[in-house]
N, C-alpha and C. Protein backbone atom coordinates (compact mmCIF):
# COMPACT_ATOMS: atom_id res chain seq x y z
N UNK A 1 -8.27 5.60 8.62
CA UNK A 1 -7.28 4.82 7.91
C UNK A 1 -7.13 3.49 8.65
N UNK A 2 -7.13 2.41 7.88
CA UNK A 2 -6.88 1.00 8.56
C UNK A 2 -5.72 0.42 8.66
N UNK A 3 -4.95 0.77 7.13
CA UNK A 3 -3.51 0.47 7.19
C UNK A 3 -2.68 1.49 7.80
N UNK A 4 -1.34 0.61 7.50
CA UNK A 4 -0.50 1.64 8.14
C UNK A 4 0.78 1.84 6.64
N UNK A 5 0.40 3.00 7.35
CA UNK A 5 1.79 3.69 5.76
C UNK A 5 2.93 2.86 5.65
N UNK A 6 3.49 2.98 4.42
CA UNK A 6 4.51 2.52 4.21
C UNK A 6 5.55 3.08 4.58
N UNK A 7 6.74 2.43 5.02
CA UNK A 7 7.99 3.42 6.15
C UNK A 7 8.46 4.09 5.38
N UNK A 8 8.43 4.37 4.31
CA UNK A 8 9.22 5.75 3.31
C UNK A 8 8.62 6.98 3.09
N UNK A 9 7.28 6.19 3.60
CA UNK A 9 6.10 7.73 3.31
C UNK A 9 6.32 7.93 4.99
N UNK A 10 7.43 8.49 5.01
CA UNK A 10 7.53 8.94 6.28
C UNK A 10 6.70 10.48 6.93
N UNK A 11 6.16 11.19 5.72
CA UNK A 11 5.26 12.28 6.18
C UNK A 11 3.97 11.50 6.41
N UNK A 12 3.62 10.67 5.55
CA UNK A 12 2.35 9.84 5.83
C UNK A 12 1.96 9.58 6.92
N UNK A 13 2.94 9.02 7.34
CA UNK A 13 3.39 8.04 8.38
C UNK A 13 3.38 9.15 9.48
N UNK A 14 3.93 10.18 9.50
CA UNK A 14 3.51 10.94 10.97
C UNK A 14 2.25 11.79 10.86
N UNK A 15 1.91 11.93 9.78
CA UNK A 15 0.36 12.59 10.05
C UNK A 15 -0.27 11.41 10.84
N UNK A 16 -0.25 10.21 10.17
CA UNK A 16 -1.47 9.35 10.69
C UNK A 16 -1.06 9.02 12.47
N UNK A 17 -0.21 8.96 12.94
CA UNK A 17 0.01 9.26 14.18
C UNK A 17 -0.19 10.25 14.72
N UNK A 18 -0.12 11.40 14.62
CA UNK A 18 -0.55 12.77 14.95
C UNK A 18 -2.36 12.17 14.40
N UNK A 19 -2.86 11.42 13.37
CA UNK A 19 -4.45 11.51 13.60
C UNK A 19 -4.83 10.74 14.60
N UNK A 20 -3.86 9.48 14.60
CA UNK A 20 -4.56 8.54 15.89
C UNK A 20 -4.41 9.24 17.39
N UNK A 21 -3.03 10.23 17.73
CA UNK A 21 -3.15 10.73 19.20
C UNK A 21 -4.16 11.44 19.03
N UNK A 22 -4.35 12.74 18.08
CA UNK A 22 -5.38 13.77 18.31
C UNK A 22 -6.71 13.26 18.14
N UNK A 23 -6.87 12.05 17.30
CA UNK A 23 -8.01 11.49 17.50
C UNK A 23 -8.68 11.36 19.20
N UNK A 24 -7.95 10.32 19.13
CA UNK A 24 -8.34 10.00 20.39
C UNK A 24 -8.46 10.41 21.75
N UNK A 25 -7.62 11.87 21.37
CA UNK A 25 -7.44 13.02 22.74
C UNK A 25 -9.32 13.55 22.64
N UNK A 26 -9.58 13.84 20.90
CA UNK A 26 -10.68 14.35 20.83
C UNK A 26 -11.61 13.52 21.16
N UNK A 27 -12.04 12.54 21.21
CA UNK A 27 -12.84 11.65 21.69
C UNK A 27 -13.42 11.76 23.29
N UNK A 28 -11.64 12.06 23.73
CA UNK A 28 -12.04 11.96 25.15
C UNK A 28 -12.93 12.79 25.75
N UNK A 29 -13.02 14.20 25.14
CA UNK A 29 -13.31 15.38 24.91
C UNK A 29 -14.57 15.37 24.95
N UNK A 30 -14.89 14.43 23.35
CA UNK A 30 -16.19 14.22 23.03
C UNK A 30 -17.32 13.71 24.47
N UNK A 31 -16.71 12.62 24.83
CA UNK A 31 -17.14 11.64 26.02
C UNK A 31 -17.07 12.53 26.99
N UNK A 32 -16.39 13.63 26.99
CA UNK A 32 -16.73 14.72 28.51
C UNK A 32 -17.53 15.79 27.81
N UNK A 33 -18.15 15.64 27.36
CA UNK A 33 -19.57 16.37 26.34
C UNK A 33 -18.82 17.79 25.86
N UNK A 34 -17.73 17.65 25.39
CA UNK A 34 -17.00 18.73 24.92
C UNK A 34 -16.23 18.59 23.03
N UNK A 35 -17.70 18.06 22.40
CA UNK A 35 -17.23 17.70 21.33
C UNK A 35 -16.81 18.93 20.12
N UNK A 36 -17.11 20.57 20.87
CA UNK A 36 -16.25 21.32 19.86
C UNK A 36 -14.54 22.02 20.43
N UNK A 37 -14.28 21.36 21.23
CA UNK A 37 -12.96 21.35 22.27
C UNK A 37 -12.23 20.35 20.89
N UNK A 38 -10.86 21.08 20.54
CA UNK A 38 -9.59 20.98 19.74
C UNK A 38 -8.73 20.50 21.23
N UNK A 39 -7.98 19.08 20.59
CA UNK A 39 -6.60 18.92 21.08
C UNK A 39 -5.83 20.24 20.91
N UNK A 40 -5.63 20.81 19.56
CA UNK A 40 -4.61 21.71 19.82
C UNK A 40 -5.01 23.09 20.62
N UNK A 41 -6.04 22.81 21.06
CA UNK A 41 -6.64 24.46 22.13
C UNK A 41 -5.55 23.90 23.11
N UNK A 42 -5.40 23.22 23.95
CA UNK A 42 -4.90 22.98 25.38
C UNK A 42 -3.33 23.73 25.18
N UNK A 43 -2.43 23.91 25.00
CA UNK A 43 -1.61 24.34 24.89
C UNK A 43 -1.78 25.81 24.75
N UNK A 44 -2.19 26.44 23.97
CA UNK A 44 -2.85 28.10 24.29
C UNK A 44 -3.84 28.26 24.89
N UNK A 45 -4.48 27.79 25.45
CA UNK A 45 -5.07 28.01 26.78
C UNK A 45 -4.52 27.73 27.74
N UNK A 46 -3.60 26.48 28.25
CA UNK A 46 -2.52 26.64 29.16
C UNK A 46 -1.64 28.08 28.85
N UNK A 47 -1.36 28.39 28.28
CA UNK A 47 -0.23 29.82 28.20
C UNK A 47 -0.95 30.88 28.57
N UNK A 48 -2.58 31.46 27.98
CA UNK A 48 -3.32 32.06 28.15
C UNK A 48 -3.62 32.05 29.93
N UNK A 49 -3.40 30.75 30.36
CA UNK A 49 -3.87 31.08 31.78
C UNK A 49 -2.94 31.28 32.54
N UNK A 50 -1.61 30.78 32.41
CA UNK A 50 -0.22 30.93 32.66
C UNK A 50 0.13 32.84 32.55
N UNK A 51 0.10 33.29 31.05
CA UNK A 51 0.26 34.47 30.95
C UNK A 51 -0.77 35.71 31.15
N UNK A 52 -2.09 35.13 30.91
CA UNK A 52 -2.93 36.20 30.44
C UNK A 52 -2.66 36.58 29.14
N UNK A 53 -3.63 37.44 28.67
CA UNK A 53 -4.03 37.87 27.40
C UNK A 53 -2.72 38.10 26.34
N UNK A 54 -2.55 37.46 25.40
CA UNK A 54 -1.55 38.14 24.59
C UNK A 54 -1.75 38.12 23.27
N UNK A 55 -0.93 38.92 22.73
CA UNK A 55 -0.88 39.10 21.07
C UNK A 55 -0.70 37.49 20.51
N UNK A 56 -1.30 37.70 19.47
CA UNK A 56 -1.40 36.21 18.76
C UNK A 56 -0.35 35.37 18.25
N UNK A 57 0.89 36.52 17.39
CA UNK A 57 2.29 36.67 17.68
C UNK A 57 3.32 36.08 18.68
N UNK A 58 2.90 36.32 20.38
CA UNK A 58 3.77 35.83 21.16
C UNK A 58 2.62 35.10 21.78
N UNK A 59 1.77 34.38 21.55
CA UNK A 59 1.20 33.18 21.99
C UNK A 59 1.98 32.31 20.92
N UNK A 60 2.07 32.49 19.82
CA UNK A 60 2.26 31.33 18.67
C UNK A 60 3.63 31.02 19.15
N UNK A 61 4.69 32.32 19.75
CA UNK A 61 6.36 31.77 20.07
C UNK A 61 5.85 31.44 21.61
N UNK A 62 5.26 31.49 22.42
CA UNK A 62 5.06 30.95 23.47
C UNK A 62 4.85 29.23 23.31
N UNK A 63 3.69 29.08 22.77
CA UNK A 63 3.61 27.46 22.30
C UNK A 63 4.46 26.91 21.18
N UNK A 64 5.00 27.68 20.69
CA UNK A 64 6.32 26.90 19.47
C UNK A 64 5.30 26.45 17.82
N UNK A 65 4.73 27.11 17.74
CA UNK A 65 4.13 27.51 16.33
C UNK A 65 4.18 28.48 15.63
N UNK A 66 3.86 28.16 14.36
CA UNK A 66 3.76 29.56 13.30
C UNK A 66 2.70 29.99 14.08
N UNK A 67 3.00 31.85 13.27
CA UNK A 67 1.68 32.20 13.73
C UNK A 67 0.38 31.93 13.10
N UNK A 68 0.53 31.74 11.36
CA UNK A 68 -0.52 31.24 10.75
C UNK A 68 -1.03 30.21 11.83
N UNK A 69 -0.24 29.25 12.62
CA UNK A 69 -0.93 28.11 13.20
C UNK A 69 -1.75 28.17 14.06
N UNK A 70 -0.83 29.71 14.76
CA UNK A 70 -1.84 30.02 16.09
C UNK A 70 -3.13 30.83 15.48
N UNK A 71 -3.00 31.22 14.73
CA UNK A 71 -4.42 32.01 14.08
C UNK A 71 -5.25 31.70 13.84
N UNK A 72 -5.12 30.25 13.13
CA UNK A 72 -6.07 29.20 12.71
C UNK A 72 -6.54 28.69 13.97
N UNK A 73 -5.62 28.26 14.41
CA UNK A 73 -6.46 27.78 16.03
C UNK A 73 -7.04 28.67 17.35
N UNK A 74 -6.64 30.19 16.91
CA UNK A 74 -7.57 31.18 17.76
C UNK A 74 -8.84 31.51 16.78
N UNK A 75 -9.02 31.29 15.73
CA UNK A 75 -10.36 31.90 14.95
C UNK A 75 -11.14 30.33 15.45
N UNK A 76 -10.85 29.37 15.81
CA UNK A 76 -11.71 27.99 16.02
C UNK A 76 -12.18 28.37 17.16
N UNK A 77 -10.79 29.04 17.90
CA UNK A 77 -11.29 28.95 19.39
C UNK A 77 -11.96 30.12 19.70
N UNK A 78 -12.31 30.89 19.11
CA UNK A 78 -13.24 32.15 19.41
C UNK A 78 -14.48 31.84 18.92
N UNK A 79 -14.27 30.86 17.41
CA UNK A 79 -15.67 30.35 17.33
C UNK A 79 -16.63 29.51 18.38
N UNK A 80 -15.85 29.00 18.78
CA UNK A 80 -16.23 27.42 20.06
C UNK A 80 -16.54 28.40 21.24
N UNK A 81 -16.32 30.10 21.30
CA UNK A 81 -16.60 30.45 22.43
C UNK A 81 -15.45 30.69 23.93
N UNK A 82 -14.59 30.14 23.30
CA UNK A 82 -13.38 30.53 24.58
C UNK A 82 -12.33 31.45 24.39
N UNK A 83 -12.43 32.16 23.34
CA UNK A 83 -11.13 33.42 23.44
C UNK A 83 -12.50 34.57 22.93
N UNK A 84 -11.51 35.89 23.24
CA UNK A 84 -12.24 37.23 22.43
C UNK A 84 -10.67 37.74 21.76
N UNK A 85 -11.05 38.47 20.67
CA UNK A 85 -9.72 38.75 20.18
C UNK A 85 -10.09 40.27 20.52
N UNK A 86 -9.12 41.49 20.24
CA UNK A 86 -9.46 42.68 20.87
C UNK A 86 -8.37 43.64 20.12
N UNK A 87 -8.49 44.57 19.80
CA UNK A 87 -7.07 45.10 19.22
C UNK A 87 -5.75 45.75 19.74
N UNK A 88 -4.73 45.25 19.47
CA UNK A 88 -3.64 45.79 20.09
C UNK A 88 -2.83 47.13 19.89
N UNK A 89 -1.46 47.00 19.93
CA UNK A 89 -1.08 48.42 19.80
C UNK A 89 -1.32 49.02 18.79
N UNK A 90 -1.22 48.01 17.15
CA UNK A 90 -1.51 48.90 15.86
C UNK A 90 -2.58 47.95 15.38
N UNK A 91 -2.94 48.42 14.24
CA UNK A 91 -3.97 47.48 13.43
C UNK A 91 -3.92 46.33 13.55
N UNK A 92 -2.43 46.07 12.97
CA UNK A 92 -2.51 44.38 12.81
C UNK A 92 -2.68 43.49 13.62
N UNK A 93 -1.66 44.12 14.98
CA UNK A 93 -2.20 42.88 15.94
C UNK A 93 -3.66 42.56 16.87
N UNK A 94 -3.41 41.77 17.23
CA UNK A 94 -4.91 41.26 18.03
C UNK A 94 -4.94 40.78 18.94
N UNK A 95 -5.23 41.06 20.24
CA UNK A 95 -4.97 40.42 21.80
C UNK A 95 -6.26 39.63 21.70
N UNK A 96 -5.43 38.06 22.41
CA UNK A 96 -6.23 36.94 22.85
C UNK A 96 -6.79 36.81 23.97
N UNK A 97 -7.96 36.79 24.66
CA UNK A 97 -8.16 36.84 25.65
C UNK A 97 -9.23 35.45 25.98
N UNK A 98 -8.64 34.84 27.00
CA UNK A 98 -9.65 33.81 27.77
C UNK A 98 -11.41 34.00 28.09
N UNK A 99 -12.61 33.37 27.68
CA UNK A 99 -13.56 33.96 27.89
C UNK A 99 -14.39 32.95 29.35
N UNK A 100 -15.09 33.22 29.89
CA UNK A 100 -15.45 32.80 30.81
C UNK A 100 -15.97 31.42 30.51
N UNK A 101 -16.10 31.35 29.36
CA UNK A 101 -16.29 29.42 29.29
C UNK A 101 -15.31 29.10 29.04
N UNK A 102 -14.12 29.29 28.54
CA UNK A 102 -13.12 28.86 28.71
C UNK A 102 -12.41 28.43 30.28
N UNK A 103 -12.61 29.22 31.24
CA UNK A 103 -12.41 28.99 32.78
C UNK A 103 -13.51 28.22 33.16
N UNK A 104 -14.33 28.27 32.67
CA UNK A 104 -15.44 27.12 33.48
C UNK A 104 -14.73 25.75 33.04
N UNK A 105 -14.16 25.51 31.53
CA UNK A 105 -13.87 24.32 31.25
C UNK A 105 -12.46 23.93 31.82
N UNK A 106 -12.27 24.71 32.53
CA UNK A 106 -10.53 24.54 33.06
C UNK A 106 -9.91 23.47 33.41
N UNK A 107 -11.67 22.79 34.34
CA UNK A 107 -11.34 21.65 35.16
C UNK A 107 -10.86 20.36 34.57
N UNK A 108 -12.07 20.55 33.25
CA UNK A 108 -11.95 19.09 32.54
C UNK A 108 -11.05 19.05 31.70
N UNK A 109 -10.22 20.62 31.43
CA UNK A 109 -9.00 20.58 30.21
C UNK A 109 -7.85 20.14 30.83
N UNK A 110 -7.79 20.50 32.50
CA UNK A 110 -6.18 20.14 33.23
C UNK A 110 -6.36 18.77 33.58
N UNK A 111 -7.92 18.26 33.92
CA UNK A 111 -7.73 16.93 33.76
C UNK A 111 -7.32 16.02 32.56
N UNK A 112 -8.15 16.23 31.62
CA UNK A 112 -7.91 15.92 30.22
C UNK A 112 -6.33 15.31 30.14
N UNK A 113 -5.46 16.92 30.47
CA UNK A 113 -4.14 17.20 30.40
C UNK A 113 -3.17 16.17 30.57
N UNK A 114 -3.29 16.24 32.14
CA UNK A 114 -2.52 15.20 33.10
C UNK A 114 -3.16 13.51 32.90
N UNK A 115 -4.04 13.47 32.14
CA UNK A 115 -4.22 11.92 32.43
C UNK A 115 -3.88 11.61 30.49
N UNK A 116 -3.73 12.17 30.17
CA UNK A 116 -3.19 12.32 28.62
C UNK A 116 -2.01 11.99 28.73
N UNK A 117 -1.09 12.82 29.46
CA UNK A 117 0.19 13.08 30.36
C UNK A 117 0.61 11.47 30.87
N UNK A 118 -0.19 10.90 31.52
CA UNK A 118 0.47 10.01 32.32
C UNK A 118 -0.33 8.87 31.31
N UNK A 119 -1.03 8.29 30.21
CA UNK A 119 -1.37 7.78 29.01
C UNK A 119 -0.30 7.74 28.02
N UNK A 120 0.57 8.92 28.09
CA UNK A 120 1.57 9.13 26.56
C UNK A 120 3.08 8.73 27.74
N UNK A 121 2.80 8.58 28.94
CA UNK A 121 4.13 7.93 30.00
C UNK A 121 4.29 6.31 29.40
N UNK A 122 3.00 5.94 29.46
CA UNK A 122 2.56 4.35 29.33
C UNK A 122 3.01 3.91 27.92
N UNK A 123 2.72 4.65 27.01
CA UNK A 123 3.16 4.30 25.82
C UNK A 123 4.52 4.90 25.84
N UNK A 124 5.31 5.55 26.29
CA UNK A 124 6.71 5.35 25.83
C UNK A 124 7.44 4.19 26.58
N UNK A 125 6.43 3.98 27.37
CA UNK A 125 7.26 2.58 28.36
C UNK A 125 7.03 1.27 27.45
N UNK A 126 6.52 1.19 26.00
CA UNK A 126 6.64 0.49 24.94
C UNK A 126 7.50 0.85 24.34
N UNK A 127 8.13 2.07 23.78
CA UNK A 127 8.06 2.42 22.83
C UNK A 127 10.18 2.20 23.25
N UNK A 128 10.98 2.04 21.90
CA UNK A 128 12.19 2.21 22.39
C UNK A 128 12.92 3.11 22.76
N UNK A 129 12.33 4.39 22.18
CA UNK A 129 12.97 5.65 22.93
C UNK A 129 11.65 6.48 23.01
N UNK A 130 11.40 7.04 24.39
CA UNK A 130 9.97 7.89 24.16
C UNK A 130 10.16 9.03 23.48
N UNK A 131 8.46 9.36 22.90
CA UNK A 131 8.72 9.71 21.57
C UNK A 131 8.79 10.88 21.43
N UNK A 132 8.58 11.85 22.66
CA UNK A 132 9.15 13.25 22.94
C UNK A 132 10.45 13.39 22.13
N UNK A 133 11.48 12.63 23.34
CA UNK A 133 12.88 12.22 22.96
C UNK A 133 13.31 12.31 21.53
N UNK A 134 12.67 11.43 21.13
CA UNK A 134 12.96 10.75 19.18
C UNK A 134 12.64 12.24 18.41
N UNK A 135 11.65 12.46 18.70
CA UNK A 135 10.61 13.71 18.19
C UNK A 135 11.91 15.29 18.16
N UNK A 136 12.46 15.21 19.43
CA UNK A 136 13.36 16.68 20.21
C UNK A 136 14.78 16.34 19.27
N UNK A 137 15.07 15.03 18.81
CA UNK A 137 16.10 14.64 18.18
C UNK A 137 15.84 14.94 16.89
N UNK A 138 14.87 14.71 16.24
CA UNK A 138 14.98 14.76 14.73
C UNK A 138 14.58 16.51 15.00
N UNK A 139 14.23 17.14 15.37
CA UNK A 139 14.21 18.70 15.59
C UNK A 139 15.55 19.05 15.38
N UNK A 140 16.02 18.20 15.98
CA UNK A 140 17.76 19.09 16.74
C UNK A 140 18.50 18.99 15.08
N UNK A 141 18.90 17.25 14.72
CA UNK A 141 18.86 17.36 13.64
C UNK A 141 18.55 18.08 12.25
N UNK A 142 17.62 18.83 12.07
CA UNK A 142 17.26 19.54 11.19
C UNK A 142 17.10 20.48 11.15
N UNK A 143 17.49 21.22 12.12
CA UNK A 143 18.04 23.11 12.36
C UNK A 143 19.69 22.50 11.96
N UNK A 144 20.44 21.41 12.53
CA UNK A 144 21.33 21.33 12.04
C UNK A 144 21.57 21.63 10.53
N UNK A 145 21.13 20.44 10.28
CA UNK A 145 21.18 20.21 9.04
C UNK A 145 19.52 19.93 8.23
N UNK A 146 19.05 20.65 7.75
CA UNK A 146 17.71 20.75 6.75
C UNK A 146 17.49 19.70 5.85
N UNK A 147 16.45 19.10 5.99
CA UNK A 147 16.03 18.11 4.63
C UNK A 147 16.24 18.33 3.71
N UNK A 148 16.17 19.51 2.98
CA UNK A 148 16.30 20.46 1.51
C UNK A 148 18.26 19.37 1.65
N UNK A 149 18.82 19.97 2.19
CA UNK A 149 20.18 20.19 2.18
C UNK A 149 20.56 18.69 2.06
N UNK A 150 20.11 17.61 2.70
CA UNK A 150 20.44 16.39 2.24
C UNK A 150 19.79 15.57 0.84
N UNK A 151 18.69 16.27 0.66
CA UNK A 151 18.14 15.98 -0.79
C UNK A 151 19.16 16.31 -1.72
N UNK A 152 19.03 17.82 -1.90
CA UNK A 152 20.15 18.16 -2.55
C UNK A 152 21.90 17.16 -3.09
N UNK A 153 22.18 16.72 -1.32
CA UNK A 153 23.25 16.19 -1.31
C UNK A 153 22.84 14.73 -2.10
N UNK A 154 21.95 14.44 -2.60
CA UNK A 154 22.06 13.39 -3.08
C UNK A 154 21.67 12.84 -4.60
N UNK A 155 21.89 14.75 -4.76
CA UNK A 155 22.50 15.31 -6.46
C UNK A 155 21.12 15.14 -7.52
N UNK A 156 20.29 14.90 -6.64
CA UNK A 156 18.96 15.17 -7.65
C UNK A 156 18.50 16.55 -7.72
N UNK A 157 18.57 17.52 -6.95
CA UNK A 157 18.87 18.94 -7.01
C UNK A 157 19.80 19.70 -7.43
N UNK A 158 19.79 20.76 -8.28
CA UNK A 158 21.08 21.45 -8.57
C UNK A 158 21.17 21.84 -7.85
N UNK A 159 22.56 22.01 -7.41
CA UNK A 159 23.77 22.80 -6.15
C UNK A 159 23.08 24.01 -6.18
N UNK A 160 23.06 25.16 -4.87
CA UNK A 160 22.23 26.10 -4.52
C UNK A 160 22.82 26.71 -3.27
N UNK A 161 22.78 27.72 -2.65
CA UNK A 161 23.75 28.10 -1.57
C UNK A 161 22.66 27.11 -0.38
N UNK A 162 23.76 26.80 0.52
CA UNK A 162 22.69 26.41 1.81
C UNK A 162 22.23 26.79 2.61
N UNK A 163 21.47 25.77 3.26
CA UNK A 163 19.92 26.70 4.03
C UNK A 163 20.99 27.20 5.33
N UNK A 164 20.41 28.81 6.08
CA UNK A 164 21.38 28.52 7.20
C UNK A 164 20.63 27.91 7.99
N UNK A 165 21.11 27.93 9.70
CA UNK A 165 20.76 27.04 10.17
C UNK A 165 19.58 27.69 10.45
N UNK A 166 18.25 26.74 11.36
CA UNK A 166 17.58 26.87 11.62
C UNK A 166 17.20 27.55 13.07
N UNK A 167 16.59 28.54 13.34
CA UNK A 167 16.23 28.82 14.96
C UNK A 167 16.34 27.98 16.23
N UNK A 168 16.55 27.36 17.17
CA UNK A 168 16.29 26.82 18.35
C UNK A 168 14.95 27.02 18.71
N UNK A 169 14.00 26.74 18.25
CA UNK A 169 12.61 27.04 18.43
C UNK A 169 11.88 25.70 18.74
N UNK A 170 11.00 25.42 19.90
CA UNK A 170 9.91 24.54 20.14
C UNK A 170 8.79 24.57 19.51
N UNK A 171 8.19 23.27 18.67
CA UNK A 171 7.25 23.55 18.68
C UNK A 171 6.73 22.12 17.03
């Protein structure tokens, strides 16, 4: 994309930021000859090495995703070679487990990490509020109070009981 969204297409508008960081996280990736390495692996593989093996379930509330999200991104990452899935207590679930190329790549993922880390420091030292911050605010906001619920309030929806609140959940 060359332009930049218009400020009302405010979903627009944060995908294409979420494409330019993850872009460019993947790049880096690419350039450390790790071009089937996902931005979003680093975060469950940090937990994975943090916790060890877990259900797919409490990896997804460990990193603050659905689990559809984490699923999608453990079937990539078993494809690419760094998890084994294994079965858990009943059918459904499925233990994640780290595979030995996954620990070989450890080095270049915690580097990756921390210089990503101190890259996204630099840009909030532009930015007017860093964008963690802005990001943890409009969260907080909307377990408050739900988008649905201010649409509504602005009577283009018929009246409907309201949403309750939302979980305290990261992610």
């Amino acid at each position: 994309m060359t332009g930049t969204p218009d400020r009302e297409a405010l979903g627009t508008l944060l995908r294409h930021v979420l494409e330019l960081l993850d872009g460019d996280v993947a790049a880096v990736y690419a350039d450390l000859g790790l071009a089937d390495y996902r931005p979003r692996f680093s975060p469950l593989v940090r937990v994975l090495v943090a916790d060890g093996p877990l259900a797919i379930r409490d990896l997804a509330a460990r990193v603050g995703v659905t689990h559809s999200a984490a699923s999608q991104s453990v079937a990539q990452m078993s494809r690419a070679g760094l998890v084994t899935l294994s079965p858990g207590a009943d059918a459904r679930q499925r233990i994640v487990t780290l595979t030995d190329r996954a620990y070989a790549l450890l080095p270049a993922i915690e580097a990756e990490w921390a210089a990503t880390t101190t890259a996204m420091r630099q840009l909030d030292a532009e930015l007017p509020v860093p964008l963690a911050d802005e990001l943890y605010a409009v969260l907080a906001a909307l377990r408050r109070r739900p988008l649905r619920d201010r649409i509504t309030d602005t009577g283009l929806a018929p009246d409907r009981p309201r949403s309750p609140a939302r979980p305290d959940t990261a992610g």
